[in-house]
C-alpha atoms as a PDB file:
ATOM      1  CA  UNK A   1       3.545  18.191  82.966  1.00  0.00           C
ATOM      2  CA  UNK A   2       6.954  18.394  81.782  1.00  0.00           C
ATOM      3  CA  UNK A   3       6.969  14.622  81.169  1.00  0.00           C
ATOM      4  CA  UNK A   4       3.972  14.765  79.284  1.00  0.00           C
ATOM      5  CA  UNK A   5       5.135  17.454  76.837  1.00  0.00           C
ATOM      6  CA  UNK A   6       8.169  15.623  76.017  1.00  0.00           C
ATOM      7  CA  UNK A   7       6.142  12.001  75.661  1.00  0.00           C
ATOM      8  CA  UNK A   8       4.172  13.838  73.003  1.00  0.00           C
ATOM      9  CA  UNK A   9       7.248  15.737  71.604  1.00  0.00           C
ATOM     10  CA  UNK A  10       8.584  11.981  71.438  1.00  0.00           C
ATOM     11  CA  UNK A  11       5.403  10.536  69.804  1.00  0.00           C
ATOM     12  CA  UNK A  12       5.379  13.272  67.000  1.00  0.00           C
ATOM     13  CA  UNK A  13       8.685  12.162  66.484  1.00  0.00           C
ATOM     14  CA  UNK A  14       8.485   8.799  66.168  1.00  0.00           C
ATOM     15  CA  UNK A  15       5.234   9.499  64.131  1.00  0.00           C
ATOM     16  CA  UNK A  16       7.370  11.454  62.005  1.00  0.00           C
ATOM     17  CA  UNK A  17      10.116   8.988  60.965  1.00  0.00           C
ATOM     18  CA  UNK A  18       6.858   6.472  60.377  1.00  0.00           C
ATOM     19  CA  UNK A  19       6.077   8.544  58.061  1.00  0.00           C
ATOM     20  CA  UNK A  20       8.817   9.517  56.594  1.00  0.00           C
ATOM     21  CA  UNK A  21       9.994   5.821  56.081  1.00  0.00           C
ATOM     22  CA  UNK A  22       6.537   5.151  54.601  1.00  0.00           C
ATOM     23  CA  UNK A  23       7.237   7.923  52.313  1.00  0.00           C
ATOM     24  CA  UNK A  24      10.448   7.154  50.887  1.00  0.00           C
ATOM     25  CA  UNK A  25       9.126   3.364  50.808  1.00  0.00           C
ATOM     26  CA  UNK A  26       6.405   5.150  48.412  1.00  0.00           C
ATOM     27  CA  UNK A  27       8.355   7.286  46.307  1.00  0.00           C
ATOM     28  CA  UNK A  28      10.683   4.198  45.796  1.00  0.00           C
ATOM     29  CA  UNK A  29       7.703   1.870  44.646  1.00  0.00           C
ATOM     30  CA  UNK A  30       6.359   4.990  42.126  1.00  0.00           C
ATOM     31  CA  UNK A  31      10.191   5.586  40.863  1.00  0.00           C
ATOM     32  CA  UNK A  32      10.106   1.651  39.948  1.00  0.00           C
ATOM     33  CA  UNK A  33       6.861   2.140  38.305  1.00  0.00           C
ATOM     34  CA  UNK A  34       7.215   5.079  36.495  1.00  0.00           C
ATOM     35  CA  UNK A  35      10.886   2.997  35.120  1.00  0.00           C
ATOM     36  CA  UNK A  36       8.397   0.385  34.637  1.00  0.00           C
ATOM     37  CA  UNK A  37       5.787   2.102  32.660  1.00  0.00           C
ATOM     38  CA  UNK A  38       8.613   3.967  30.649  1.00  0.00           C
ATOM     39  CA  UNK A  39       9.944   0.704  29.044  1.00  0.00           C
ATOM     40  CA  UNK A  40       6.924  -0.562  28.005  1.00  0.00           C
ATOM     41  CA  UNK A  41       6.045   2.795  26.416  1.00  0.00           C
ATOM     42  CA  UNK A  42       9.523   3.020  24.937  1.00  0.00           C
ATOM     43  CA  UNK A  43       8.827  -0.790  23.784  1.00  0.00           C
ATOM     44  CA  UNK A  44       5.429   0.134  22.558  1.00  0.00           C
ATOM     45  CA  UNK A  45       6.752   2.531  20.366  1.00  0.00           C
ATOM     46  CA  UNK A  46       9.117   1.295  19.106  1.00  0.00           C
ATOM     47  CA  UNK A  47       7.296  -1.684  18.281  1.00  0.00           C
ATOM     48  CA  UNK A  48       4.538   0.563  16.491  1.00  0.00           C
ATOM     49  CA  UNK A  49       7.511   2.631  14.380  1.00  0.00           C
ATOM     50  CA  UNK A  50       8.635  -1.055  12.946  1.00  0.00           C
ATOM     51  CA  UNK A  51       5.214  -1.418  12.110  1.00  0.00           C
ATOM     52  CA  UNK A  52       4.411   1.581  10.576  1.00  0.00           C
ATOM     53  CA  UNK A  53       7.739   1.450   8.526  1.00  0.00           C
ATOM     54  CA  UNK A  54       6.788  -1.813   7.067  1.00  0.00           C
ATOM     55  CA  UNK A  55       3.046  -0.427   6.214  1.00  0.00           C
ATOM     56  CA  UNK A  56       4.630   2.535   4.768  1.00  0.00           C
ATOM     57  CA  UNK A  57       6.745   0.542   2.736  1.00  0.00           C
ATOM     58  CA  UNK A  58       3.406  -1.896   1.755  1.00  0.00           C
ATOM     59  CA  UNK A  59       1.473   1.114   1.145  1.00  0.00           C
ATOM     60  CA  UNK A  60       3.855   2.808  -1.667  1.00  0.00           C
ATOM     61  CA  UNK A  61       4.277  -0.486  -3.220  1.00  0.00           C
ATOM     62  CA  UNK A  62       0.916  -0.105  -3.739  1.00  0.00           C
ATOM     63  CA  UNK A  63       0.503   3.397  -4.719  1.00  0.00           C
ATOM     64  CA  UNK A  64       3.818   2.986  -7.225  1.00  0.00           C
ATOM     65  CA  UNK A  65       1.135  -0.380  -8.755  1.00  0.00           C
ATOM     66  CA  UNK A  66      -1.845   1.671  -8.865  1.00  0.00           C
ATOM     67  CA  UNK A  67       0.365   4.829 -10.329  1.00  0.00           C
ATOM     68  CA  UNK A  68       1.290   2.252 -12.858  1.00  0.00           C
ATOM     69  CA  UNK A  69      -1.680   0.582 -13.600  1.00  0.00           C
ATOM     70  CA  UNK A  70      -3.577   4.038 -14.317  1.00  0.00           C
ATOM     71  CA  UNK A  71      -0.289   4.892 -16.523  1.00  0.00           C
ATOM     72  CA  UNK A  72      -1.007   1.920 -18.572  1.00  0.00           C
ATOM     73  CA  UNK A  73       2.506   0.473 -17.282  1.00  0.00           C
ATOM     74  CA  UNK A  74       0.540  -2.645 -15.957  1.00  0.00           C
ATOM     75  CA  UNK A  75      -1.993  -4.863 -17.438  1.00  0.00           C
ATOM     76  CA  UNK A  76      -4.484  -5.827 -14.805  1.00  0.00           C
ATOM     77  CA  UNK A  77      -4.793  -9.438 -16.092  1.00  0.00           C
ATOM     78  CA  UNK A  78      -0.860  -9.973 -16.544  1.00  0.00           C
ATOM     79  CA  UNK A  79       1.089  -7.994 -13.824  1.00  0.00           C
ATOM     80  CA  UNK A  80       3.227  -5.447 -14.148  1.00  0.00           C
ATOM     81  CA  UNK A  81       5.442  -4.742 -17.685  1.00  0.00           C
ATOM     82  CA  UNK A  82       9.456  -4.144 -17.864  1.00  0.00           C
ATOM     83  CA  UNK A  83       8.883  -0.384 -17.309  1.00  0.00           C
ATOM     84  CA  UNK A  84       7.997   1.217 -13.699  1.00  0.00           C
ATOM     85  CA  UNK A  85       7.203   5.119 -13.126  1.00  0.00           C
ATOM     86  CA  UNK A  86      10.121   6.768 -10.802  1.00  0.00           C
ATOM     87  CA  UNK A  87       8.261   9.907  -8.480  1.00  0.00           C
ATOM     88  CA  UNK A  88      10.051  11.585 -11.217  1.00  0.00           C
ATOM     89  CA  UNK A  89       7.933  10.228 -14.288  1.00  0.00           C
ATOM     90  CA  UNK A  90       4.741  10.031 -11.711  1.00  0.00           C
ATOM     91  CA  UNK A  91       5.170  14.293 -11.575  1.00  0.00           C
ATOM     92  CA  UNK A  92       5.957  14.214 -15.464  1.00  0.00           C
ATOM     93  CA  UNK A  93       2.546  11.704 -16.201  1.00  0.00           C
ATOM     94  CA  UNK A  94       0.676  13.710 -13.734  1.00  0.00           C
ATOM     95  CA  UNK A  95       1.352  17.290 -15.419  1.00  0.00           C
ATOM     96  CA  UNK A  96       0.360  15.333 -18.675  1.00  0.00           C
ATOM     97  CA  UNK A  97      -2.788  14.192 -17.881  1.00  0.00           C
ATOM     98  CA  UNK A  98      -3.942  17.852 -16.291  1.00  0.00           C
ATOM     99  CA  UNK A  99      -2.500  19.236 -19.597  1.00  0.00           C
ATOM    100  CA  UNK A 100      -4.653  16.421 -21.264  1.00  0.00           C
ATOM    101  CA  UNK A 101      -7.713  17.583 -19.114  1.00  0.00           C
ATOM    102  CA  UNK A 102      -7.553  21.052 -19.769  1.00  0.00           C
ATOM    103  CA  UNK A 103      -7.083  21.266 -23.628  1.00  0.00           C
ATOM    104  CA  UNK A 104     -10.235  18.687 -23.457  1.00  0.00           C
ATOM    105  CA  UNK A 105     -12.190  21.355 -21.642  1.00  0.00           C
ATOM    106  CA  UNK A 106     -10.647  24.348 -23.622  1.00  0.00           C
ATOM    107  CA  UNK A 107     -12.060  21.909 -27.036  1.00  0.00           C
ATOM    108  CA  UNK A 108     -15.530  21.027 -25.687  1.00  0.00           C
ATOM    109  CA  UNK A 109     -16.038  25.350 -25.259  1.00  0.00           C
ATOM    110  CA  UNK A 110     -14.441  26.506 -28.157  1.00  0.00           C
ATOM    111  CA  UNK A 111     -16.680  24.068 -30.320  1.00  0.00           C
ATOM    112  CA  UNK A 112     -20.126  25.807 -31.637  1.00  0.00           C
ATOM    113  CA  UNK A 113     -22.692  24.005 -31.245  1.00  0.00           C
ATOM    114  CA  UNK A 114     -25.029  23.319 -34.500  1.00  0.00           C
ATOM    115  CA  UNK A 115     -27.501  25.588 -34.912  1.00  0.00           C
ATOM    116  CA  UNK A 116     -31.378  24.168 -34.965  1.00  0.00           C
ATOM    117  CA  UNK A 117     -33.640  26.179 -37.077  1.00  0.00           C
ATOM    118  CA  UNK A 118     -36.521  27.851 -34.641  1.00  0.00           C
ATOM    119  CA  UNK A 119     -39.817  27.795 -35.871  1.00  0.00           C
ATOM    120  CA  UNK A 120     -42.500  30.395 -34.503  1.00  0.00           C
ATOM    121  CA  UNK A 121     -45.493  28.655 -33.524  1.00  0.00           C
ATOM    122  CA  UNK A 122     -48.425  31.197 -32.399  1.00  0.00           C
ATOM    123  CA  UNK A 123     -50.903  30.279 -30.976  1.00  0.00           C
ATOM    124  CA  UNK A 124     -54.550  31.721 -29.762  1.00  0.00           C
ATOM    125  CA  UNK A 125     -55.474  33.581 -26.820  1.00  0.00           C
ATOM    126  CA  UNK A 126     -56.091  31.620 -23.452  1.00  0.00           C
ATOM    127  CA  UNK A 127     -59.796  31.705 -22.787  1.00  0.00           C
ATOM    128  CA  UNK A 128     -61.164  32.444 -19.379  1.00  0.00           C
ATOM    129  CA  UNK A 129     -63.170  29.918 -19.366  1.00  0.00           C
ATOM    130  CA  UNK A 130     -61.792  27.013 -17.497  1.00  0.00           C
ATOM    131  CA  UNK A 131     -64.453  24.568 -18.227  1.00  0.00           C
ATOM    132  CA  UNK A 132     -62.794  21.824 -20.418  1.00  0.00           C
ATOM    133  CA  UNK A 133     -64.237  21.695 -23.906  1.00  0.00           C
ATOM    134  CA  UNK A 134     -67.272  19.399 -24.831  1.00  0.00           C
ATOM    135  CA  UNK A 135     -66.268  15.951 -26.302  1.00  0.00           C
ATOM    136  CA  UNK A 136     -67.815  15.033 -29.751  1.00  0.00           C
ATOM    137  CA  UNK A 137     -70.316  12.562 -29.183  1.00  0.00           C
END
């Protein structure tokens, strides 16, 4: 009996160093991995910030055209002229054209309209009959 108790004390042993080995083999596979996986993520990004720095600069090149173009600084047909609006003279056009917008509102109310002379029209009862009226033959 004694023998068999320290077979199987032996065989959860060696089970035990099985696993363990299998383990660590694991864990070393999943560190790899994970390095793996970091890279291209850190890759990734970094690949996506270059892009997104050149579309941001793409995208206020456009927004300084069309800034200029609704400025009157550009003519559609020709390109751009010698001047070009600074995020300084954007804010200064900008508060110009609200300024613009609201003394054309403040005009169109203060102006009276002309006034139309009303004419009182009467007219007769309504009969209760609602038969419509004969037609002259």
């Amino acid at each position: 009996m004694q023998d068999l108790i320290q077979q199987y004390v032996s065989d959860l042993h060696k089970f035990r160093e099985a696993f363990h080995n299998e383990l660590e083999v694991t864990s070393e596979e999943l560190s790899k991995a994970m390095a793996l996986y970091a890279t291209r993520c850190d890759a990734a990004l970094a690949s996506f910030m270059e892009k997104a720095s050149a579309r941001e600069g793409e995208l206020e090149a456009s927004a300084a055209a069309r800034l200029n173009q609704f400025c009157g600084l550009t003519d559609v047909d020709k390109g751009p002229l010698t001047q070009t609006a600074t995020h300084a003279d954007a804010g200064r056009i900008a508060e110009r054209a609200v300024a613009h917008s609201l003394h054309t509102e403040s005009d169109r109310e203060s102006r009276t309209q002309p006034s139309r002379s009303m004419t009182l029209v009467k007219s007769e009862p309504a009969s209760s009959n609602t038969s419509p009226p004969a037609a002259a033959e």
